[in-house]
Protein backbone atom coordinates (compact mmCIF):
# COMPACT_ATOMS: atom_id res chain seq x y z
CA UNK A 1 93.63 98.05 226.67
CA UNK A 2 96.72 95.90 227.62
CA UNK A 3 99.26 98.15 228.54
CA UNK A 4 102.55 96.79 226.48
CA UNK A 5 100.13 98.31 223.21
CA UNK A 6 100.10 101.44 224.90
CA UNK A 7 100.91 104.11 221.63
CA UNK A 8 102.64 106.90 223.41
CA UNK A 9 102.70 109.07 220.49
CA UNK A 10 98.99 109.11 221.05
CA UNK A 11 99.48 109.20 224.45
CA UNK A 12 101.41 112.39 224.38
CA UNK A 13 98.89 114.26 221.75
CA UNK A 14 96.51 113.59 224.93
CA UNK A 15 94.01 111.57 222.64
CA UNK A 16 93.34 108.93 224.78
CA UNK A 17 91.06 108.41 228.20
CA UNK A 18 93.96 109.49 230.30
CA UNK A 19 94.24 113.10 228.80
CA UNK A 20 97.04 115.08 229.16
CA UNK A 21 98.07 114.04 232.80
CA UNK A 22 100.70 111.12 232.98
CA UNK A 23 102.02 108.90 235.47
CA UNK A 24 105.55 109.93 234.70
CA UNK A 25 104.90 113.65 233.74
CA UNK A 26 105.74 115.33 237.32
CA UNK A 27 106.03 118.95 235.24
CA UNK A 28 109.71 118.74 237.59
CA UNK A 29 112.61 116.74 237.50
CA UNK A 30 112.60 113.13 238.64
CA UNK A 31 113.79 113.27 242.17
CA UNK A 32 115.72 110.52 241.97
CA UNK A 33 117.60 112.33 238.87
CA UNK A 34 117.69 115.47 240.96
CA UNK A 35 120.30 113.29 243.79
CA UNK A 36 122.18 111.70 241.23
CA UNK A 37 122.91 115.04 239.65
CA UNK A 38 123.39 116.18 243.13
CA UNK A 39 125.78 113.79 244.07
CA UNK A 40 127.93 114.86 240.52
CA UNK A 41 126.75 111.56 238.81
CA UNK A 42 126.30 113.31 235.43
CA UNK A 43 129.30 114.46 233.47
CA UNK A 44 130.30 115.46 230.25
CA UNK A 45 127.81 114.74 227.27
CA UNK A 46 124.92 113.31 228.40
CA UNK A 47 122.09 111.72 226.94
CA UNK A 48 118.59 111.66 228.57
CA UNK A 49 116.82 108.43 226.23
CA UNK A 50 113.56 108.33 226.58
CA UNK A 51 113.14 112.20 227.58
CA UNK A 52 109.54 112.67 227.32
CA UNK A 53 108.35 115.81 228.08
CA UNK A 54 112.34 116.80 228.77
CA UNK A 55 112.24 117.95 232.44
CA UNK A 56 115.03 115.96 233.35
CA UNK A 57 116.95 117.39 230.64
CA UNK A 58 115.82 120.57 231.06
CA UNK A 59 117.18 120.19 234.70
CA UNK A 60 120.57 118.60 233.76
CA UNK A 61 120.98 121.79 231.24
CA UNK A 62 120.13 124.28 234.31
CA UNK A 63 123.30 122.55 235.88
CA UNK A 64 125.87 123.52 232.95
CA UNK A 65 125.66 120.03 231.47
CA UNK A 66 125.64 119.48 227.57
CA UNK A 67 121.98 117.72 227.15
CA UNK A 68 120.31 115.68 224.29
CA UNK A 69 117.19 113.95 224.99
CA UNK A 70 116.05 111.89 222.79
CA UNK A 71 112.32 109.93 222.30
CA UNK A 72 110.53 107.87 219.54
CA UNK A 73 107.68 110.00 220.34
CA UNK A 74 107.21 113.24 217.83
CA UNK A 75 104.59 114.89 220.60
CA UNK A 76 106.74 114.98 223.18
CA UNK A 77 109.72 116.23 221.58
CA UNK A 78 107.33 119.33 220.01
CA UNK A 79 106.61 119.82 223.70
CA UNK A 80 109.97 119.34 225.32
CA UNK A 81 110.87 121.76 223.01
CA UNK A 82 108.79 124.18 224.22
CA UNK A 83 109.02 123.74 227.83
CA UNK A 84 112.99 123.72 227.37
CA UNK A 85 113.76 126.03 224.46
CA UNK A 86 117.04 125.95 225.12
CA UNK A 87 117.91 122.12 224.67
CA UNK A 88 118.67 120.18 222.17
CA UNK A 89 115.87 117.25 221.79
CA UNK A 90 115.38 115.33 218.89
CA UNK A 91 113.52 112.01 217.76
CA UNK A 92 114.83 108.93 217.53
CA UNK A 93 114.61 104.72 217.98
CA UNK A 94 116.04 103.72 220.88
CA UNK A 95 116.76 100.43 219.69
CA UNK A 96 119.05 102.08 216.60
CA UNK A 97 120.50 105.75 217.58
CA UNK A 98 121.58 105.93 213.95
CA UNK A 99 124.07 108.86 213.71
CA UNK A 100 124.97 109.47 217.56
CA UNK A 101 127.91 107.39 217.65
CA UNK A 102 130.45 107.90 219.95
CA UNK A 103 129.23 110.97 221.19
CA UNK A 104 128.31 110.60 225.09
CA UNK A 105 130.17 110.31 228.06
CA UNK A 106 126.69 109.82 231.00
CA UNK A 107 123.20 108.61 230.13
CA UNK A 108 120.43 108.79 231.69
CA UNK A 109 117.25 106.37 231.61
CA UNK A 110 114.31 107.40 233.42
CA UNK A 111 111.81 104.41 233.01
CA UNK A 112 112.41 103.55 229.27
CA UNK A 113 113.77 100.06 229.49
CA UNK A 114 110.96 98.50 231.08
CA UNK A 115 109.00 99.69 227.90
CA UNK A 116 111.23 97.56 225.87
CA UNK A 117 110.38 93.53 225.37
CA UNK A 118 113.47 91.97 225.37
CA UNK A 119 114.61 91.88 222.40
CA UNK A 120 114.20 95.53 222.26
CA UNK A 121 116.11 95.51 225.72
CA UNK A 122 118.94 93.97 223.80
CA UNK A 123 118.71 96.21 220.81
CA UNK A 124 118.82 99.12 223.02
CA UNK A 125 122.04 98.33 225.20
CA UNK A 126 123.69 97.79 221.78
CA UNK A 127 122.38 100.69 220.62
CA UNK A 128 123.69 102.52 224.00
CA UNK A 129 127.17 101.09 223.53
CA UNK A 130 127.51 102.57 219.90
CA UNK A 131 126.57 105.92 221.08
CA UNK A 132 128.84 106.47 224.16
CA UNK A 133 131.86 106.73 224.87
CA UNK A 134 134.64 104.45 226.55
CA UNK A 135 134.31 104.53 229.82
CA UNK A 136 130.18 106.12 229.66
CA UNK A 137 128.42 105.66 232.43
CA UNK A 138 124.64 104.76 232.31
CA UNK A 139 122.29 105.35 235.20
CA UNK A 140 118.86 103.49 234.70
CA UNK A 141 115.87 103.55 236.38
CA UNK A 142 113.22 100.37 235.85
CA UNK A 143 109.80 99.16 237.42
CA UNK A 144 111.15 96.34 239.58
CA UNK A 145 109.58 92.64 239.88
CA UNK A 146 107.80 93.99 243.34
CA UNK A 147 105.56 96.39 241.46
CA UNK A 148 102.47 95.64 243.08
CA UNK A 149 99.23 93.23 241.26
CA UNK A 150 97.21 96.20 239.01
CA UNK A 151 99.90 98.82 238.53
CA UNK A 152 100.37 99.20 234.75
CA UNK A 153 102.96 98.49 234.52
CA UNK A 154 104.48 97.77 230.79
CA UNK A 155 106.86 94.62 231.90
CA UNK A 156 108.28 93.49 235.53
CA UNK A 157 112.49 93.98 235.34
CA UNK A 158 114.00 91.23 237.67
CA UNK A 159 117.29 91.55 238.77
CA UNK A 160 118.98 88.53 236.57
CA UNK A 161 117.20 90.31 233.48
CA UNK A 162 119.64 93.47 234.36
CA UNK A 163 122.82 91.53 235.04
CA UNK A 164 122.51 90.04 231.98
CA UNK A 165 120.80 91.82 229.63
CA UNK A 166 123.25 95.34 230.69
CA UNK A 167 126.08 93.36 231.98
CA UNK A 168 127.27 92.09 228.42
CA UNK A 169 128.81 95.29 227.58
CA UNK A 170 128.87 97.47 230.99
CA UNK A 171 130.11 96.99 233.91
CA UNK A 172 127.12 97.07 236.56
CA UNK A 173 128.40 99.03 239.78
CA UNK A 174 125.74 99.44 241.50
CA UNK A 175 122.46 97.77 241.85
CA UNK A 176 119.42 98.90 244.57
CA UNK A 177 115.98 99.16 244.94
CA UNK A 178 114.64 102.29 245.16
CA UNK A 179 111.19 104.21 244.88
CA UNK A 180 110.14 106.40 241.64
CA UNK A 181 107.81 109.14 242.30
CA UNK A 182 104.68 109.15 239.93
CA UNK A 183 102.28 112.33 239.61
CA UNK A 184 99.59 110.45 240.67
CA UNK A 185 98.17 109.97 243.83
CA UNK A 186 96.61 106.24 244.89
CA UNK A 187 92.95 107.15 243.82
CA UNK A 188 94.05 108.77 240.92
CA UNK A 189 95.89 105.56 239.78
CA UNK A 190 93.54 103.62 240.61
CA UNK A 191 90.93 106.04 238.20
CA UNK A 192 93.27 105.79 235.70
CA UNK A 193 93.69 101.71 235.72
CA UNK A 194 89.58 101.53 235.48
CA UNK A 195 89.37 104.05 233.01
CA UNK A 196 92.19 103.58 230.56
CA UNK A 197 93.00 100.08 231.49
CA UNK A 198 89.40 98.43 231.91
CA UNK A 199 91.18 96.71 234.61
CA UNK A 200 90.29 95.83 237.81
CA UNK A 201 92.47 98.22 240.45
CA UNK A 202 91.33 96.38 243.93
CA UNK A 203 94.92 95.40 244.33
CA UNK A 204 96.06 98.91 243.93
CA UNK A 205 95.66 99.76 247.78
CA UNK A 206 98.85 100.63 250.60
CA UNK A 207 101.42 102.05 248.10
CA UNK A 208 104.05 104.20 249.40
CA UNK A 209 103.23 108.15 249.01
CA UNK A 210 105.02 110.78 248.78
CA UNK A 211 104.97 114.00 250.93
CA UNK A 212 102.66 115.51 248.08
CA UNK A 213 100.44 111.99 248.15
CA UNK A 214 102.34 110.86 244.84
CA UNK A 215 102.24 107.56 244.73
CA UNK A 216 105.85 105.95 244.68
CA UNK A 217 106.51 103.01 242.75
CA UNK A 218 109.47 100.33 243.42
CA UNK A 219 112.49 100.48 241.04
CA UNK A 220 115.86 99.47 240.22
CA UNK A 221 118.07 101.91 239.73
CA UNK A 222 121.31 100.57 238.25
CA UNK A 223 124.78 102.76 237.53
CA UNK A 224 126.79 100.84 234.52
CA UNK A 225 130.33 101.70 233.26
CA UNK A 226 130.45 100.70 229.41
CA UNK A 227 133.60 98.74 229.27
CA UNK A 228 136.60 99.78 226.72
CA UNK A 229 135.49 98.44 223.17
């Protein structure tokens, strides 16, 4: 299986050799999201794209924030739904966000745009700048180009991708390399590369760990300001 066909909606029904456990599903908040929020990063509307499972915006909620998440997957909004009652989650294309124009003011992408080729990337920012607000500010988090060989990894962001694929209509503030925590640990990934993958995960050997033994992959994380229209 080459990982950019991955079919998430399947993924998410837990039909495929992975089952139900994925590398992103921590059954917690992102930590990363966890010190933005701490750090007041999140304000007014906000918009969690690519929501999954909806911890993160079952987390932002629990902090007297007005959440949508939003995913093109139908299986994980039926089960964000039911982890988070009390949030509003819906389905919808990234690339389009047909009738949420205008209507948030933070947004939050945990690991979406690296699923995106690039013409999807492009779609998507678009799409992003429709449905905020003047002044929005996005806060994205991305596999970086020093992802190790064998991680799956959908697509490698480099930095000049970001500048100028978000820097047409955003302001880019801040831009750092960071680490993601997974809810895997190293043999676990590996596992899951020769199982689900066929691949070969050798190369998959001296990542970073967490306290837990999650493995912790390098990101970007980015902070945009969507400039006045």
């Amino acid at each position: 299986m080459d990982v950019q066909d991955v079919d998430f909606e399947q993924l998410y029904q837990g039909t495929t050799p992975m089952g139900r456990k994925m590398p992103w599903d921590l059954g917690a908040p992102q930590p990363a999201v966890v010190a933005l929020a701490d750090a007041g990063e999140f304000t007014g509307d906000v918009l969690d794209i690519g929501c999954g499972l909806g911890d993160n915006s079952a987390f932002l909620a629990s902090r007297g924030l007005q959440v949508t998440g939003l995913d093109g997957a139908p299986s994980a909004i039926e089960q964000a739904r039911t982890r988070a009652p009390g949030v509003t989650f819906a389905v919808a294309d990234a690339t389009k966000l047909e009738g949420y124009e205008g209507s948030f003011d933070t947004v939050l992408d945990s690991a979406l745009y690296h699923c995106l080729d690039e013409d999807q990337r492009r779609a998507y920012l678009a799409a992003l700048t429709r449905a905020t607000r003047p002044g929005a500010t996005l806060h994205l988090f991305c596999f970086s180009d020093e992802v190790p060989a064998g991680f799956p990894a959908p697509y490698l962001i480099s930095e000049a991708n970001l500048r100028e694929t978000v820097g047409r209509e955003w302001t880019i503030e801040r831009l750092e390399r960071t680490l993601y925590t997974t809810s895997m640990t190293a043999e676990e990934l590996r596992q899951s590369v020769r199982v689900v993958l066929g691949a070969d995960a050798a190369d998959l050997t001296g990542m970073d760990t967490d306290a837990d033994g999650r493995v912790l992959v390098p990101v970007w994380q980015l902070k945009a300001v969507r400039q006045p229209s």
